[in-house]
Protein backbone atom coordinates (compact mmCIF):
# COMPACT_ATOMS: atom_id res chain seq x y z
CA UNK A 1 0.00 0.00 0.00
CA UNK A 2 1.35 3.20 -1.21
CA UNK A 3 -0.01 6.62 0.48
CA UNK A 4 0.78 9.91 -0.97
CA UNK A 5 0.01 12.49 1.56
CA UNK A 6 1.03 16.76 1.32
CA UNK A 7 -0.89 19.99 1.96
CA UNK A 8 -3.23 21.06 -0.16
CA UNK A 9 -2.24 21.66 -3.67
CA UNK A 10 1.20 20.83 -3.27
CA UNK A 11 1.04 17.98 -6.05
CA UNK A 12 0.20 14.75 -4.51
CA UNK A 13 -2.91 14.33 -7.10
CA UNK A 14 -0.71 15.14 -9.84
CA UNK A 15 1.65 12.80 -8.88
CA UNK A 16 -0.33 10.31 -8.27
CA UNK A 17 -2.20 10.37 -11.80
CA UNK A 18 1.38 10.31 -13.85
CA UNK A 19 2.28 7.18 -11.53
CA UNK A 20 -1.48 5.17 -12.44
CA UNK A 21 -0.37 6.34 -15.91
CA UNK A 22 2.77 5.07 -16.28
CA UNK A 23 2.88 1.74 -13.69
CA UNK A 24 0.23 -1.00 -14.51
CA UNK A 25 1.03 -2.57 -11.38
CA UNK A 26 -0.44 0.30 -9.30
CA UNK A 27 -4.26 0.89 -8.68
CA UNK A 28 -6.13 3.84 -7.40
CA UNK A 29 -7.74 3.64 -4.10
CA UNK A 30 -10.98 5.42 -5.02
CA UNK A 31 -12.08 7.30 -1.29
CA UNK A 32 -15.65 7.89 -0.53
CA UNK A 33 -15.85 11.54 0.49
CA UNK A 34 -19.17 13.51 1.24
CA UNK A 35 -17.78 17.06 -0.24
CA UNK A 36 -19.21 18.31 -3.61
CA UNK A 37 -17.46 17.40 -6.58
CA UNK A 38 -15.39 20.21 -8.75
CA UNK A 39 -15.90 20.87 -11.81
CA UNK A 40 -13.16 18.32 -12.99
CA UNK A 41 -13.89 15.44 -11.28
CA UNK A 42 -15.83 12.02 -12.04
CA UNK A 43 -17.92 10.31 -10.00
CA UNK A 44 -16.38 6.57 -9.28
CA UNK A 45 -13.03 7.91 -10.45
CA UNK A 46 -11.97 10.34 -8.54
CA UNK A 47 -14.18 9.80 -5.98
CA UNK A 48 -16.99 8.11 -4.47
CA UNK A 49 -19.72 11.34 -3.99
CA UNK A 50 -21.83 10.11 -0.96
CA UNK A 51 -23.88 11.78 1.39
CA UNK A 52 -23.42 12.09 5.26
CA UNK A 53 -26.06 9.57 6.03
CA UNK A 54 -24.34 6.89 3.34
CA UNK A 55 -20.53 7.79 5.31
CA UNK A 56 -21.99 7.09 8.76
CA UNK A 57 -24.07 3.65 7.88
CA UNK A 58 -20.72 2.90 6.19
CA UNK A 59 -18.33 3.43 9.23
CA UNK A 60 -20.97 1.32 11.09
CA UNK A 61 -20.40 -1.51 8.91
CA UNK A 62 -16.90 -1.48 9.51
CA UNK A 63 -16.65 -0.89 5.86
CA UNK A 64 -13.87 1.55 5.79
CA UNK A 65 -9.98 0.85 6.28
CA UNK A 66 -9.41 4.82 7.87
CA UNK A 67 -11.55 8.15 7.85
CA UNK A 68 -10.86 11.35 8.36
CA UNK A 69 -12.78 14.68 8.52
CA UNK A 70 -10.72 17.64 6.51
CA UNK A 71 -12.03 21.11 6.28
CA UNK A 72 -15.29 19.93 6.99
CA UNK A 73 -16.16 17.16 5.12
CA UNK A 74 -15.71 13.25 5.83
CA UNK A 75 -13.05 10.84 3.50
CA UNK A 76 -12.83 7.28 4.08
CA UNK A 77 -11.22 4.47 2.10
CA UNK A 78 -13.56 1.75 1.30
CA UNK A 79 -12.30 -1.92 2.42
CA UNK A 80 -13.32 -4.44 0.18
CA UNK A 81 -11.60 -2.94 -2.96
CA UNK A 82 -8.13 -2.93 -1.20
CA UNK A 83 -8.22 -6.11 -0.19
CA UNK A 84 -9.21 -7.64 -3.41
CA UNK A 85 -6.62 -5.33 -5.07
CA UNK A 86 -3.83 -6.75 -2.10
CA UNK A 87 -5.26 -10.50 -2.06
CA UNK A 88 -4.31 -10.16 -6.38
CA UNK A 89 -1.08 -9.28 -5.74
CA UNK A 90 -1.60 -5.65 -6.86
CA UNK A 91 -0.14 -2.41 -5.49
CA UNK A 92 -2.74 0.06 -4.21
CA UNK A 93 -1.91 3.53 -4.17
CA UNK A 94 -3.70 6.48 -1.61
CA UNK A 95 -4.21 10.00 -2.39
CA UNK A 96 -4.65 10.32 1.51
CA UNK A 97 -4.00 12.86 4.21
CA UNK A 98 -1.63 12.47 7.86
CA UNK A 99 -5.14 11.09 9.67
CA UNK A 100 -5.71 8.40 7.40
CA UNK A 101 -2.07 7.62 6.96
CA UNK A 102 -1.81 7.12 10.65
CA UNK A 103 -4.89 4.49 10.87
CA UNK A 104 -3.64 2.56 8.06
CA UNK A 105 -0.07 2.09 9.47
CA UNK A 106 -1.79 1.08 12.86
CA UNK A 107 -3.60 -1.37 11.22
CA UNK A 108 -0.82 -2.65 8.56
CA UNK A 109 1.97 -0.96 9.39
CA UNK A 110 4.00 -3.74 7.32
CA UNK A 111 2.43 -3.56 4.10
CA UNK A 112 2.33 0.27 4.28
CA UNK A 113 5.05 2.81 2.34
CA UNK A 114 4.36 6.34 3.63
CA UNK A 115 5.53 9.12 0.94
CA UNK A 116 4.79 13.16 2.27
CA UNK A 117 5.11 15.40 -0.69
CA UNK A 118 5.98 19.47 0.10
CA UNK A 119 6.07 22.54 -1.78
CA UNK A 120 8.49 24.14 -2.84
CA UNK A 121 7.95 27.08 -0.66
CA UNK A 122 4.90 28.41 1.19
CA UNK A 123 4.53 31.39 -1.35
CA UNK A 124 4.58 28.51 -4.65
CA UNK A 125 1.55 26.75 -2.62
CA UNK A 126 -0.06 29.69 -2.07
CA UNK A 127 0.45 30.41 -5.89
CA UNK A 128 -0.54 26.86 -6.88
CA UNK A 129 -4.10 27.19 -4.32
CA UNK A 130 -4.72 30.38 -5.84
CA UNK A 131 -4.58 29.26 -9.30
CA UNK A 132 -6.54 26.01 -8.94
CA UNK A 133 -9.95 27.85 -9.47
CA UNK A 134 -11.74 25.30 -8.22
CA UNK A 135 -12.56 26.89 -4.36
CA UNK A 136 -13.78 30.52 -3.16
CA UNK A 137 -11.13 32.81 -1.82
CA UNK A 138 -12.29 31.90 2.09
CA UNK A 139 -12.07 28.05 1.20
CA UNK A 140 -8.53 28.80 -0.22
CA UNK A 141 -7.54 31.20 2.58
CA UNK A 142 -8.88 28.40 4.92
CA UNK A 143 -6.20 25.37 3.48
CA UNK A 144 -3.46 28.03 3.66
CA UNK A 145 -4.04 28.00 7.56
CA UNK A 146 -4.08 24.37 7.77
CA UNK A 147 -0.65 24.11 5.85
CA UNK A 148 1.54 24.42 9.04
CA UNK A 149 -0.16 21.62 10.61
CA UNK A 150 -0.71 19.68 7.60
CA UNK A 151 3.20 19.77 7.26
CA UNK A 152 4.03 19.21 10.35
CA UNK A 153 3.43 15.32 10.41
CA UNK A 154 6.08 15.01 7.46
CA UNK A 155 8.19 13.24 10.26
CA UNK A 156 5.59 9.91 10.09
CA UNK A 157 6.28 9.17 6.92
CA UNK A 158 9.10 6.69 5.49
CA UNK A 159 10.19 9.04 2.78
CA UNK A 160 9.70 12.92 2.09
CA UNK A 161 9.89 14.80 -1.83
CA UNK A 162 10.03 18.22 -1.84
CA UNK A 163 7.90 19.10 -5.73
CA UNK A 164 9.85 21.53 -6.81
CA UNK A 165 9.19 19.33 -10.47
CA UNK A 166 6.11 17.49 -11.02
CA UNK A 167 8.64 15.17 -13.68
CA UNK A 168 11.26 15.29 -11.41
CA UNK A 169 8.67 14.13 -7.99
CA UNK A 170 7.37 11.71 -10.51
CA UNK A 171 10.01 9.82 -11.51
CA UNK A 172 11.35 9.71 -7.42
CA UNK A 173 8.43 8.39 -6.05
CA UNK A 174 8.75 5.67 -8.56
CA UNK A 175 12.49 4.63 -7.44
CA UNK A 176 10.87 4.58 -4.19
CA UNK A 177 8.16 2.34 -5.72
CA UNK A 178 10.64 0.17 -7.05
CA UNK A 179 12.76 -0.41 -4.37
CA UNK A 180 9.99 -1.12 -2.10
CA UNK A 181 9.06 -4.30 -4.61
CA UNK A 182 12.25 -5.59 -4.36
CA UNK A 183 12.57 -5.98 -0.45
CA UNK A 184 13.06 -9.44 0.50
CA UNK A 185 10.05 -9.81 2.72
CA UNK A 186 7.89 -8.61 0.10
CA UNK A 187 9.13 -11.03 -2.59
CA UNK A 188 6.76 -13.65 -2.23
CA UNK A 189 8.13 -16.05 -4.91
CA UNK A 190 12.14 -15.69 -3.84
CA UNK A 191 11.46 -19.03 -1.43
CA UNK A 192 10.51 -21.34 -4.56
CA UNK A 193 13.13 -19.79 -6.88
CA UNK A 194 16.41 -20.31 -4.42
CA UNK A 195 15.18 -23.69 -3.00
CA UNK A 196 15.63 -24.60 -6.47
CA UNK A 197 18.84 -22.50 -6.82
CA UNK A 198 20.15 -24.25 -3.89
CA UNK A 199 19.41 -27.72 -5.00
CA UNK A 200 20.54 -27.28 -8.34
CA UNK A 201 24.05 -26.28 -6.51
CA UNK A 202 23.69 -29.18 -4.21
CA UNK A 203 23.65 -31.45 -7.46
CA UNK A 204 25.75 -30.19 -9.14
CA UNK A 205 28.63 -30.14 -6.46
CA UNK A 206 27.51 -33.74 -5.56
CA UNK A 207 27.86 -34.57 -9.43
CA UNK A 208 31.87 -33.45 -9.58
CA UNK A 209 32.48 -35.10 -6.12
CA UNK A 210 31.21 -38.64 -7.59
CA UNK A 211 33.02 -38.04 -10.93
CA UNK A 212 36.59 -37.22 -8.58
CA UNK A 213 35.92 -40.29 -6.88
């Protein structure tokens, strides 16, 4: 499980759109969330638009992995889809903030690669909220007073870009991506592979010791 986590507008959705773009392995946790959708967005894709009624029976359920309340309005990742995703050997990737990153490394702290993305500077996110469009000036004004905080749990996570370059953050939190495939405890098929290595070696050295003999 890969979470991407940063202020607002300090490029963790744009990351994370050029990584489901370019890496087939990787698949979008879609959150339920019961704010309005922009302009831009898609039902189903970029979210799942519910109402507060729907969020609550679904916390009762146990249905979500984490939730989280930000500037007002409720996010929560929906359970089944991750597992499935996990169970097929797929990599899931969350466009989540600190809150949920924090109640999904309680509850699989193992399977979990934390990556906190910050601006460039406070006056480029300022720039970058300002020129979203998507929010009125109090909304925007609103984030920019959260940023401090926001940032300030960029010590949880297990690696930290600074987007100075959306290419540039790109192409790092891939490295990161695969490195974390190739740990040993997450290769899964490495115990088949050198068993056989190591038999094949055992043969072969027991095959020159009977031909010196």
């Amino acid at each position: 499980m890969l979470v991407l986590s940063s202020p607002s507008a300090a490029g963790k959705s744009s990351i994370a759109q050029r990584l489901l773009a370019q890496d087939s392995g990787l698949e979008l946790s879609v959150s339920v969330t019961t704010r309005p959708a922009r302009p831009s967005e898609r039902d189903g894709q970029d979210y799942h638009f519910i109402d507060a009624a729907q969020f609550t029976a679904l916390e009762a359920e146990a249905a979500l992995l984490e939730s989280a309340t930000v500037f007002g309005n409720q996010y929560g990742t929906l359970a089944a889809p991750v597992e499935a995703a996990l169970a097929a050997g797929r990599d899931v990737l969350f466009d989540i903030d600190w809150q949920g990153a924090q109640q999904l490394a309680a509850k699989a702290r193992d399977d979990l690669v934390r990556v906190f993305i910050l601006p460039p500077s406070f006056a480029e996110l300022a720039r970058r909220l300002k020129t979203r469009a998507s929010e009125p000036a109090q909304a925007v004004a609103h984030r920019l007073s959260k940023a401090a905080d926001e940032i300030s749990h960029w010590l949880e996570y297990d690696y930290v870009i600074i987007n100075e370059s959306l290419d540039r953050s790109v192409d790092q939190v891939q490295n990161i991506v695969n490195a974390e495939r190739l740990r040993r405890t997450r290769r899964t098929d490495l115990l088949e592979f050198v068993t056989q290595l190591r038999n094949d070696a055992a043969a072969a050295s027991q095959s020159k010791l009977t031909k010196a003999q």
